[in-house]
Protein backbone atom coordinates (compact mmCIF):
# COMPACT_ATOMS: atom_id res chain seq x y z
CA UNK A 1 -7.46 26.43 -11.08
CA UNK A 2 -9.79 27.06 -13.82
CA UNK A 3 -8.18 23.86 -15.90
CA UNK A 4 -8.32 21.75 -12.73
CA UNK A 5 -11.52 19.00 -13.34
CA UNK A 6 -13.03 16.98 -10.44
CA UNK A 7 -13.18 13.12 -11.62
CA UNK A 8 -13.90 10.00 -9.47
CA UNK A 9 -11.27 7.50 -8.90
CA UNK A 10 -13.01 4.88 -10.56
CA UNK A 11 -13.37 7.55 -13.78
CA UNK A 12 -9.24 7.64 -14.01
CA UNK A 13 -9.27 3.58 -13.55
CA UNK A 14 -8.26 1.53 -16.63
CA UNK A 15 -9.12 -1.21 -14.52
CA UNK A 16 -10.35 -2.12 -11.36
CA UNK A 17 -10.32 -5.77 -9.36
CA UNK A 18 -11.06 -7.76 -6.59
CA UNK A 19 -7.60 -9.76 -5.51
CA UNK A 20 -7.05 -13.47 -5.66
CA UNK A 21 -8.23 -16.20 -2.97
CA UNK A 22 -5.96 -18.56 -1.59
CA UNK A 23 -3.52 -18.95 1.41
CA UNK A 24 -0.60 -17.60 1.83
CA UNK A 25 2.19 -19.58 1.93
CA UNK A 26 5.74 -18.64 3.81
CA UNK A 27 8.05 -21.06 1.86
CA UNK A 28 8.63 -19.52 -2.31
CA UNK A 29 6.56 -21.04 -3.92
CA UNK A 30 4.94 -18.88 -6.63
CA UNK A 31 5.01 -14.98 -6.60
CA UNK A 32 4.63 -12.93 -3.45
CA UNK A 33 1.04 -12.17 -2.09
CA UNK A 34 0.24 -9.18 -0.97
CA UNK A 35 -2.73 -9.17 1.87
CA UNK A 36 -3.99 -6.18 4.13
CA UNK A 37 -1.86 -6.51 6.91
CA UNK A 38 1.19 -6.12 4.93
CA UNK A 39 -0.03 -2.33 4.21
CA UNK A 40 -1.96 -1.70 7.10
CA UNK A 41 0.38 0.52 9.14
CA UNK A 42 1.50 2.31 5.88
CA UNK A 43 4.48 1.20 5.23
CA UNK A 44 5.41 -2.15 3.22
CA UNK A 45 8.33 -4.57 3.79
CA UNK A 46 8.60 -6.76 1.26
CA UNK A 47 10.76 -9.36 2.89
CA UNK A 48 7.78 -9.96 4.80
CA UNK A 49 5.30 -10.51 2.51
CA UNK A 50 4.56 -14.43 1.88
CA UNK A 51 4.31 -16.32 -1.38
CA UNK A 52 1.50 -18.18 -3.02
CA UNK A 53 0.95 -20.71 -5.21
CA UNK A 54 -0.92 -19.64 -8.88
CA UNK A 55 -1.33 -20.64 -11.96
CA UNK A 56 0.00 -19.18 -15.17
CA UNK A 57 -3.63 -17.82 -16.50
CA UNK A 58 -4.60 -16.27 -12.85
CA UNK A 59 -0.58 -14.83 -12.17
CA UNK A 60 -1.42 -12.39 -15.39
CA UNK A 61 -5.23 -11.71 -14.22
CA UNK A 62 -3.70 -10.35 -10.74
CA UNK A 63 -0.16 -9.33 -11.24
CA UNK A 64 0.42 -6.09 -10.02
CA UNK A 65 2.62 -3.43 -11.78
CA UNK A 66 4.08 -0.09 -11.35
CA UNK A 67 1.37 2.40 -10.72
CA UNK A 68 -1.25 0.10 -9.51
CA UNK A 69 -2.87 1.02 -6.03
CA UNK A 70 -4.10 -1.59 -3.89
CA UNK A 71 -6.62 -0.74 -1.36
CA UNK A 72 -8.39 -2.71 1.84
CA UNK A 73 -11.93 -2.64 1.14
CA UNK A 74 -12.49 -4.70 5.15
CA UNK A 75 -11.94 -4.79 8.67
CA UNK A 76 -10.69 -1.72 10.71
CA UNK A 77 -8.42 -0.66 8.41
CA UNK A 78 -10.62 -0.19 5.22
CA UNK A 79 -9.05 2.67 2.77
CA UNK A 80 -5.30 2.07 3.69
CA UNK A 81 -3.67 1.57 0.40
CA UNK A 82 -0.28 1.23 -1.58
CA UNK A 83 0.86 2.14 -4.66
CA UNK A 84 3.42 -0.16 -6.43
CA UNK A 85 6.53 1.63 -7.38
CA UNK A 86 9.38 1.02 -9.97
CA UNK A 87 11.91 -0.85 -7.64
CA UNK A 88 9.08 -3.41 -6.13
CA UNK A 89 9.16 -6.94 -7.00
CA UNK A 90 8.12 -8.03 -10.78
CA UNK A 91 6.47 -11.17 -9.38
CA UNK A 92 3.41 -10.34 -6.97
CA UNK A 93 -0.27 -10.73 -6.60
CA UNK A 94 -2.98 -9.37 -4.79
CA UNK A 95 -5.13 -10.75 -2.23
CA UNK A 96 -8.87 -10.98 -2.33
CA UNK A 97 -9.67 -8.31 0.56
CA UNK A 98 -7.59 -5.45 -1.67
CA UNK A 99 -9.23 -3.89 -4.75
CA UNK A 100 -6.60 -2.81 -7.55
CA UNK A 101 -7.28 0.33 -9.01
CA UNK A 102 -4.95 0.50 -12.46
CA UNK A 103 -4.90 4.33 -12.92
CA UNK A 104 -5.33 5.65 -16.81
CA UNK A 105 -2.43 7.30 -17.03
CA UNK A 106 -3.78 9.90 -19.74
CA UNK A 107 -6.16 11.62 -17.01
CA UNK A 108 -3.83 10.85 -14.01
CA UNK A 109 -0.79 10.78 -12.81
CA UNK A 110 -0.29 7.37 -10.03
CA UNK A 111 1.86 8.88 -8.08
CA UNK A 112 -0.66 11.89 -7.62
CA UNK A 113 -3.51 9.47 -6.72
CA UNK A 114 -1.43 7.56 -4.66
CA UNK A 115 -0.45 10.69 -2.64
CA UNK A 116 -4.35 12.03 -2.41
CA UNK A 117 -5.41 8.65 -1.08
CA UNK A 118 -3.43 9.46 1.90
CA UNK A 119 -4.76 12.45 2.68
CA UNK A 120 -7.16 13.18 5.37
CA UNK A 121 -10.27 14.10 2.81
CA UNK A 122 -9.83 10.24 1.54
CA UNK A 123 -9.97 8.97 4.98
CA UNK A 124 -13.19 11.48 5.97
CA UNK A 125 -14.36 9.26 3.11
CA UNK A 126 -13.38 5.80 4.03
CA UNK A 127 -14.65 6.45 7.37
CA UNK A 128 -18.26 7.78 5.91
CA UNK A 129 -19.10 4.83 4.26
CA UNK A 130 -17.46 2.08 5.92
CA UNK A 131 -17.99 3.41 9.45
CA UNK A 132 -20.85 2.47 11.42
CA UNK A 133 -20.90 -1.34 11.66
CA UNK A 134 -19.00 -4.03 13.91
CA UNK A 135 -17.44 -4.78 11.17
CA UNK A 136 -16.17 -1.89 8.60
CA UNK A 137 -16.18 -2.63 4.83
CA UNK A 138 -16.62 -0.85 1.68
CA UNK A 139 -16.44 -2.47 -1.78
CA UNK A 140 -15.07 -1.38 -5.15
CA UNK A 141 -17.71 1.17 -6.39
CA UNK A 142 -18.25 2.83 -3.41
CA UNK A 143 -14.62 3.45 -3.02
CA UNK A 144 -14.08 4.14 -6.82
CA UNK A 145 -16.72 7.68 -6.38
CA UNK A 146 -14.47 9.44 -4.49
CA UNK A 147 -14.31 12.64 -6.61
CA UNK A 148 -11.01 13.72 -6.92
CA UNK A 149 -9.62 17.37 -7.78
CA UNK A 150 -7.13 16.84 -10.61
CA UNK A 151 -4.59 19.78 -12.14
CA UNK A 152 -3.69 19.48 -15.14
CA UNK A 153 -1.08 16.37 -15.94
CA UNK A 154 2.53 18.26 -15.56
CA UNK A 155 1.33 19.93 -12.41
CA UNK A 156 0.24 16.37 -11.18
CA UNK A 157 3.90 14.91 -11.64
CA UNK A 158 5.27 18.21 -10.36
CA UNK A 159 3.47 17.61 -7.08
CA UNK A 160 3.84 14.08 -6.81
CA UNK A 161 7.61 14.54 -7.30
CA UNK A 162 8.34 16.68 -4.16
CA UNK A 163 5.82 14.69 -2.07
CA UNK A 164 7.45 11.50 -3.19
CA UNK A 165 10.99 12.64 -2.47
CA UNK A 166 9.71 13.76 1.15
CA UNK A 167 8.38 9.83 1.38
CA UNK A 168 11.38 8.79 0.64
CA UNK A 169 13.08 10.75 3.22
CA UNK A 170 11.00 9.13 5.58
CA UNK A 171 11.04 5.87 4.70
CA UNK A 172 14.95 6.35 5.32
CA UNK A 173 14.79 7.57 8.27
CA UNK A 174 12.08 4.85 9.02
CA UNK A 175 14.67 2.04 8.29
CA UNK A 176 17.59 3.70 10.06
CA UNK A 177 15.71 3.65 13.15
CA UNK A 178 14.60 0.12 12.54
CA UNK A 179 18.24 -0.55 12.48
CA UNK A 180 19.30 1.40 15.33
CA UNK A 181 16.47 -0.37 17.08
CA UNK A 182 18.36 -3.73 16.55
CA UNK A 183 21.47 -2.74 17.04
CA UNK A 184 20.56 -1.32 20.62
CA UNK A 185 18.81 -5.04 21.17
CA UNK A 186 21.64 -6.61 20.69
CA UNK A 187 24.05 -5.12 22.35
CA UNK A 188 21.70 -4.69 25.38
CA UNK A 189 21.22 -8.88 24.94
CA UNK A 190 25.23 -9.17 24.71
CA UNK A 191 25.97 -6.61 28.10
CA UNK A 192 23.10 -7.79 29.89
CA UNK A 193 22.44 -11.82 29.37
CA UNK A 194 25.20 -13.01 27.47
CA UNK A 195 27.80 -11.28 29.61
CA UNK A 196 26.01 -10.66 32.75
CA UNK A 197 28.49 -11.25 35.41
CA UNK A 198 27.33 -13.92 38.22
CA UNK A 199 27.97 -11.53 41.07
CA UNK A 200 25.18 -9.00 39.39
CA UNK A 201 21.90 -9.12 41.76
């Protein structure tokens, strides 16, 4: 570990912004708009996710791309974060209570970061400097000096490979049981209600 270096995450950040203000909007009207509650239990639907209207100057200021982490900087879930991946949409934005952090990718890896911001050291963190008031917050600085341990590059991509690939597992299984979920529903709405015979008590 002797070539391992301990950085802070706004020392690997190319860039780092506060998101766009305005409301969302359900109908498609511009790109989609990604806000806190749409990461806040970890996982991301997209089909979810409203649209917003944007003009063509601000859509390139706050377009997010492959490799960019978004993270709440407010309310009770302060820290949770996502990183955009490959397959996401091209056309999306980022609200004004997430913080973009657009990793260099000559010190870091964004997969790597991605994975160590949901670990329990970076919530210890969150919690230390957003805790403590009705109403938790933490802005982009404060965030951006958590020190991060980083290995060198290929050992980076090695370990964000097999912890991606267990992710994706997950998120599998994750939408399998969704489905399940739905299927049960509905077939408990069509033997139950829709079929239910009159001379049930």
């Amino acid at each position: 570990m002797s070539d391992w270096r301990e950085m802070t995450l706004a020392d690997i950040s190319s860039d780092i912004s506060y998101g766009y203000t305005e409301s969302a909007k359900s109908e498609k009207i511009g790109p989609k708009f990604l806000r806190i509650t749409d990461i806040a239990n970890g996982r991301l639907n997209w089909d979810t996710v409203p649209y917003c209207p944007i003009s063509v100057e601000d859509f390139v200021k706050y377009k997010l791309s492959p490799g960019d982490i978004v993270v709440a900087r407010t309310g009770a879930t302060t820290g949770a974060n996502y990183i955009i991946k490959n397959n996401d949409p091209t056309e999306a934005v980022f609200a004004s209570y997430l913080i973009r952090y657009r990793i260099d990718q000559s010190y870091a890896d964004p997969n790597f970061i991605g994975q160590v911001l949901r670990s329990i050291t970076w919530q210890d963190y969150v919690d230390s400097i957003a805790g403590g008031s009705a109403q938790p917050g933490a802005n982009a600085k404060q965030l951006g000096s958590f020190p991060i341990l980083l290995p060198p590059l290929p050992e980076q991509r090695a370990i964000a490979s097999v912890l991606s690939s267990l992710d994706d597992k997950i998120d599998l299984l994750h939408r399998q049981s969704k489905t399940l979920e739905a299927m049960a529903e509905t077939l408990f709405r069509q033997w139950f209600v829709e079929e239910a015979d009159e001379g049930w008590e």
